[in-house]
N, C-alpha and C. Protein backbone atom coordinates (compact mmCIF):
# COMPACT_ATOMS: atom_id res chain seq x y z
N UNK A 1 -101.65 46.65 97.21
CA UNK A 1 -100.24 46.67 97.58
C UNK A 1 -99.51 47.79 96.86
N UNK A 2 -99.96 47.99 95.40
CA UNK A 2 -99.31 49.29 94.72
C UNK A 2 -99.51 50.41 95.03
N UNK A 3 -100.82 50.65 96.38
CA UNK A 3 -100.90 52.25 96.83
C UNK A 3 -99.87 52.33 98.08
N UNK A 4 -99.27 50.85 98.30
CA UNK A 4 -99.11 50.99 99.87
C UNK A 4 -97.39 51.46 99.66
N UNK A 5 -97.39 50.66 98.65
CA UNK A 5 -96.07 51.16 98.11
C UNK A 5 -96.00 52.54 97.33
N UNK A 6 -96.65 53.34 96.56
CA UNK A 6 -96.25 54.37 96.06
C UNK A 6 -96.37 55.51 97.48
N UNK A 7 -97.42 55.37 98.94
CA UNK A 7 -97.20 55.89 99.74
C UNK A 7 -96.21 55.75 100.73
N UNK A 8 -95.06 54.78 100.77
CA UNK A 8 -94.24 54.57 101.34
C UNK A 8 -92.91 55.63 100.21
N UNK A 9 -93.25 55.34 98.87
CA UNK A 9 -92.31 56.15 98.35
C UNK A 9 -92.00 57.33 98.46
N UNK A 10 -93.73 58.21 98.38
CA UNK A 10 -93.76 59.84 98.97
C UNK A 10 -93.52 60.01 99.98
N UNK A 11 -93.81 59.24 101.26
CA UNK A 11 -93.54 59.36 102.83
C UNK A 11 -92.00 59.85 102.37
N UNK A 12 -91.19 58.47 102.05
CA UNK A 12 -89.31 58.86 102.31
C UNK A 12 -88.72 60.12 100.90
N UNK A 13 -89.79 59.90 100.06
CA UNK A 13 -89.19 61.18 99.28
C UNK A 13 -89.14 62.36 100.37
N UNK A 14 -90.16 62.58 100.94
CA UNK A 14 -90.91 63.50 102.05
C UNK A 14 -89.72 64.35 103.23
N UNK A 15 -89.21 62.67 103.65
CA UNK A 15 -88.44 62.51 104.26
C UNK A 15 -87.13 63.23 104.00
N UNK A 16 -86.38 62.38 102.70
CA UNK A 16 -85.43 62.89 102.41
C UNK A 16 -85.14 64.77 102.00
N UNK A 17 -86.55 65.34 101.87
CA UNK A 17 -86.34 66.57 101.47
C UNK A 17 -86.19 67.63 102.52
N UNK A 18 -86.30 67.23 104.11
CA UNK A 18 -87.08 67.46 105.26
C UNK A 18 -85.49 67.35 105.72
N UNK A 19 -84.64 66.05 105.91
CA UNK A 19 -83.66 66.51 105.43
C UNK A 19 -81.95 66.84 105.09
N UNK A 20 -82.89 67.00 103.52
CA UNK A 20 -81.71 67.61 102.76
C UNK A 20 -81.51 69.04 103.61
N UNK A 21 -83.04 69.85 103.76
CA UNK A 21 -83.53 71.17 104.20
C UNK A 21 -82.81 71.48 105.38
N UNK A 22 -82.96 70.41 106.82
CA UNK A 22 -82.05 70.62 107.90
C UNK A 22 -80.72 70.87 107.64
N UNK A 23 -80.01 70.05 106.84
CA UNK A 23 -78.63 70.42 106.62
C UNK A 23 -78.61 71.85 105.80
N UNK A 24 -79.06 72.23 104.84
CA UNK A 24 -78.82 73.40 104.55
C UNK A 24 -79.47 74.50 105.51
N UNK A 25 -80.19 74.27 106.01
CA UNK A 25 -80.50 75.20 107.68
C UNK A 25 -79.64 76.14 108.27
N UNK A 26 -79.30 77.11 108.38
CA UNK A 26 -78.89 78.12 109.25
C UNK A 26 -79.15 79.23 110.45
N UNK A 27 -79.25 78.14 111.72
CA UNK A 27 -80.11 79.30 113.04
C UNK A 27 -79.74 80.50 113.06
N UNK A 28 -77.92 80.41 112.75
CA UNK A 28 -77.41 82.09 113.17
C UNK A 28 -77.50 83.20 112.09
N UNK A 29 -78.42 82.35 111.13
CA UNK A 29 -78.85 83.17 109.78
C UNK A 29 -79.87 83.69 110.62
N UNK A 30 -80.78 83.39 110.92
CA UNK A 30 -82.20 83.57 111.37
C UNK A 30 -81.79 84.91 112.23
N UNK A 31 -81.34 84.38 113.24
CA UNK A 31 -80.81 85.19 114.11
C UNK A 31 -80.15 86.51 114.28
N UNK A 32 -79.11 86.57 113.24
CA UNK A 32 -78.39 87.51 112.80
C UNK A 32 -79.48 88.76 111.89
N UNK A 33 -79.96 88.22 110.96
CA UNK A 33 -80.80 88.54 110.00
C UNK A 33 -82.14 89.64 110.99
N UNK A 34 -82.62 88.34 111.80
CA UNK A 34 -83.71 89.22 112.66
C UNK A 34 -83.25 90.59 113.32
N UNK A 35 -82.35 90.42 114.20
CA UNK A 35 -81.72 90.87 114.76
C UNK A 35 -81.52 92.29 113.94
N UNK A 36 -80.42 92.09 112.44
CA UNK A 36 -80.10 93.25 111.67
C UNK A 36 -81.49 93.93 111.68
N UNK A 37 -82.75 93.05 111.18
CA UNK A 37 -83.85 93.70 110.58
C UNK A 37 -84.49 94.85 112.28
N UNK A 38 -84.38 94.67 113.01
CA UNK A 38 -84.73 95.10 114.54
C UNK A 38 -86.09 94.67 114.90
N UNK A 39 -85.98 92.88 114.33
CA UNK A 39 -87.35 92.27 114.87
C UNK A 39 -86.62 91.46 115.81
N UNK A 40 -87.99 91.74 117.04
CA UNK A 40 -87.43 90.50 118.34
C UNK A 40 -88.10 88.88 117.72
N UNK A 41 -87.64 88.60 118.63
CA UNK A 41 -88.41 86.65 118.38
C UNK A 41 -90.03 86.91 118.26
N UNK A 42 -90.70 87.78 119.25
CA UNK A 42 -92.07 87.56 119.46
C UNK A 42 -92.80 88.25 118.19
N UNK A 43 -91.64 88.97 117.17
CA UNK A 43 -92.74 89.91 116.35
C UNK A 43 -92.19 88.92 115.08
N UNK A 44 -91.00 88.40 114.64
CA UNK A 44 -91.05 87.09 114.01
C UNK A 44 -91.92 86.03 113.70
N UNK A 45 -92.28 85.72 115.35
CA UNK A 45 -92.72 84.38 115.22
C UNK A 45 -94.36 84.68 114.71
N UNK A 46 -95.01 85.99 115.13
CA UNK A 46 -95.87 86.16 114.64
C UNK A 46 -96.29 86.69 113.18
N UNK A 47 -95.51 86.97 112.67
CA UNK A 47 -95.42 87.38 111.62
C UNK A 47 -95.63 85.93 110.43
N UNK A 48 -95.28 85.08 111.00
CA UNK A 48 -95.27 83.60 110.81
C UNK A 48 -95.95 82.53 110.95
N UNK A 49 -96.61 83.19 111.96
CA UNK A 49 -97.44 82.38 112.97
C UNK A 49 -97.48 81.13 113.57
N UNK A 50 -96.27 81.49 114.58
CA UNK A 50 -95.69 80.16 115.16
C UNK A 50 -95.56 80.84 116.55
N UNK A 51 -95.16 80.24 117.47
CA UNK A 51 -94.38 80.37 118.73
C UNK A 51 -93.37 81.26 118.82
N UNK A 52 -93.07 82.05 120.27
CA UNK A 52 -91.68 82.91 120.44
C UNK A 52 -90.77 81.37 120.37
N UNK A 53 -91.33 80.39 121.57
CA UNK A 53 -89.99 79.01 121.60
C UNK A 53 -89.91 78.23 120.11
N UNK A 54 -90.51 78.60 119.12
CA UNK A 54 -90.30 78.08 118.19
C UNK A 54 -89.37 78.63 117.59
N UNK A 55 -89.56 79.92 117.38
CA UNK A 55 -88.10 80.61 116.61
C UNK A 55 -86.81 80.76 117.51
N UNK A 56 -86.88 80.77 118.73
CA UNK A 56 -85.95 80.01 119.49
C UNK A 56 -85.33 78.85 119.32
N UNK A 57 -85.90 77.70 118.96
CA UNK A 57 -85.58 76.51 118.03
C UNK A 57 -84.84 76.92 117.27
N UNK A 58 -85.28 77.27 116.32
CA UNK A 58 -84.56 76.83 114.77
C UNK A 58 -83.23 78.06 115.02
N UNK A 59 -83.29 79.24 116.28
CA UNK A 59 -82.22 80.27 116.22
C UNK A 59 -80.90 79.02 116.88
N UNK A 60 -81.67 78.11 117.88
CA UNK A 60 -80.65 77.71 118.11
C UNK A 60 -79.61 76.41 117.49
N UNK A 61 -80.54 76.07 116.23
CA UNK A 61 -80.12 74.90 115.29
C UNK A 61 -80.89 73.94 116.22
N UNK A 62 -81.91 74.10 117.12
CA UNK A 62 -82.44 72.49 117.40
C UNK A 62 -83.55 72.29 116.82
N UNK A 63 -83.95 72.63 115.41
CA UNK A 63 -84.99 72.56 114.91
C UNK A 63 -84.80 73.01 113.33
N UNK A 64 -85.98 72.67 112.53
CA UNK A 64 -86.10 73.52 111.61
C UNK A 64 -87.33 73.84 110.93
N UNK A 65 -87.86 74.77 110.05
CA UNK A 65 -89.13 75.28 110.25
C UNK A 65 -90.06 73.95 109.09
N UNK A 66 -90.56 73.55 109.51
CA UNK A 66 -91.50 72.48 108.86
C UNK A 66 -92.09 73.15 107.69
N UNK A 67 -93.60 72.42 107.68
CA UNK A 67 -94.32 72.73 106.59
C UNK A 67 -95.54 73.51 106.31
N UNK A 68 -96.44 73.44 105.51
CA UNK A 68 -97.17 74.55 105.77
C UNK A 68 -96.94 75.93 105.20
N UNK A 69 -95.51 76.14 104.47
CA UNK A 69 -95.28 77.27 103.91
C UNK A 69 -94.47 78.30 104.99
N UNK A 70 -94.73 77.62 106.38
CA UNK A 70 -93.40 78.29 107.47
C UNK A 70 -91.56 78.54 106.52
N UNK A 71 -91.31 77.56 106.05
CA UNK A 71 -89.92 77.95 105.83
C UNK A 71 -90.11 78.66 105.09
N UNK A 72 -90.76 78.70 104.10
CA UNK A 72 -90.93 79.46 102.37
C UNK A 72 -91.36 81.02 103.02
N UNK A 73 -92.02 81.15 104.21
CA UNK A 73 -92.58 82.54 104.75
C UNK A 73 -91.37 83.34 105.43
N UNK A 74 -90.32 82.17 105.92
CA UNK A 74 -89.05 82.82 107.19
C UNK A 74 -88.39 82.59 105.83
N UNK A 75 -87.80 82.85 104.90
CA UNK A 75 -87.31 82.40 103.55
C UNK A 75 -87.34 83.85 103.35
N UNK A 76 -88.80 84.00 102.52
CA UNK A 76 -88.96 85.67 102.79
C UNK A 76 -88.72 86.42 103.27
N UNK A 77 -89.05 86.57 104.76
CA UNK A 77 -88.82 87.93 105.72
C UNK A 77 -87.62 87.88 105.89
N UNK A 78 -86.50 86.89 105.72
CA UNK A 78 -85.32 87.31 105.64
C UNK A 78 -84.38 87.87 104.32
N UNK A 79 -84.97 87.00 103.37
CA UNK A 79 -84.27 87.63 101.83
C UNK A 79 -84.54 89.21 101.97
N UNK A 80 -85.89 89.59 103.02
CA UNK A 80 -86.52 90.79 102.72
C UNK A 80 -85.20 92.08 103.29
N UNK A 81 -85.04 91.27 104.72
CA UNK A 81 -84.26 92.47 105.61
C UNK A 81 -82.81 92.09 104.46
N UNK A 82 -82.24 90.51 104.14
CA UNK A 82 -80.66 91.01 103.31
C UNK A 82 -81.08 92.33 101.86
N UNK A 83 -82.40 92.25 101.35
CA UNK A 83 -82.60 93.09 100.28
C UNK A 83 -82.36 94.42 100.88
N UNK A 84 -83.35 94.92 102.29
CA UNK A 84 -82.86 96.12 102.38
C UNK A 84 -81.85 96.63 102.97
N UNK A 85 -81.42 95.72 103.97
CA UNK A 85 -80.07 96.16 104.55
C UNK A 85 -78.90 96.10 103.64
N UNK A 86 -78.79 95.60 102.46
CA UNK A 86 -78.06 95.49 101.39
C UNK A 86 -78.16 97.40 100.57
N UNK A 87 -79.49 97.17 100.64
CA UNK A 87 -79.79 99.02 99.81
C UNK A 87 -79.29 100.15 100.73
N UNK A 88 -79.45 99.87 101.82
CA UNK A 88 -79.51 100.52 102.62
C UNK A 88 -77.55 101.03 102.69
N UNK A 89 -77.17 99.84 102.68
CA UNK A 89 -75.24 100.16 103.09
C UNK A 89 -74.89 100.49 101.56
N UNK A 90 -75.74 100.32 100.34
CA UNK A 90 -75.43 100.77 99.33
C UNK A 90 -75.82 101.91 99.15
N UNK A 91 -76.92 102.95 99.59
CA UNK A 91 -77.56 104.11 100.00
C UNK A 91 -76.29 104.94 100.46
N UNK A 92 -75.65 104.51 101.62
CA UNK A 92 -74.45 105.07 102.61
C UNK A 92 -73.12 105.34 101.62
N UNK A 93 -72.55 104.64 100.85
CA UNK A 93 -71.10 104.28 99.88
C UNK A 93 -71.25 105.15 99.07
């Protein structure tokens, strides 16, 4: 009974982090971001290795990127394009 319960605990910890994550979620981040960087959906999603309708999802807030290291990877390629598009308008000033 004490495994059935400490796996019911990780399931809703699981849960609750899954989400906390949706609410802090932003599609028109994704979107915007890709977009600035001059990647379409199809060179995204591969870059990721997911679906074009997947990053369609989460662009449109009906989703968000699960597990597996997907968010932590779209996490990246976007901090990547605000890092350089950030150098880049600081390059210009």
């Amino acid at each position: 009974m004490g495994e059935a319960v400490t796996a019911l605990e990780k399931r809703l910890a699981d849960l609750r982090e899954r989400l906390r994550a949706a609410r802090r979620f932003d599609g028109g981040r994704v979107r915007g971001l890709r977009k600035l960087g001059g990647l379409s959906q199809k060179e995204l999603a591969q870059m990721l290795g997911v679906s074009t309708a997947t990053v369609s999802v989460w662009e449109r807030g009906a989703g968000v990127p699960g597990g597996g290291g997907i968010a932590e990877g779209l996490e990246q390629v976007l901090t990547v394009i605000e890092e350089e598009m950030g150098d880049a308008s600081n390059d210009e000033g």
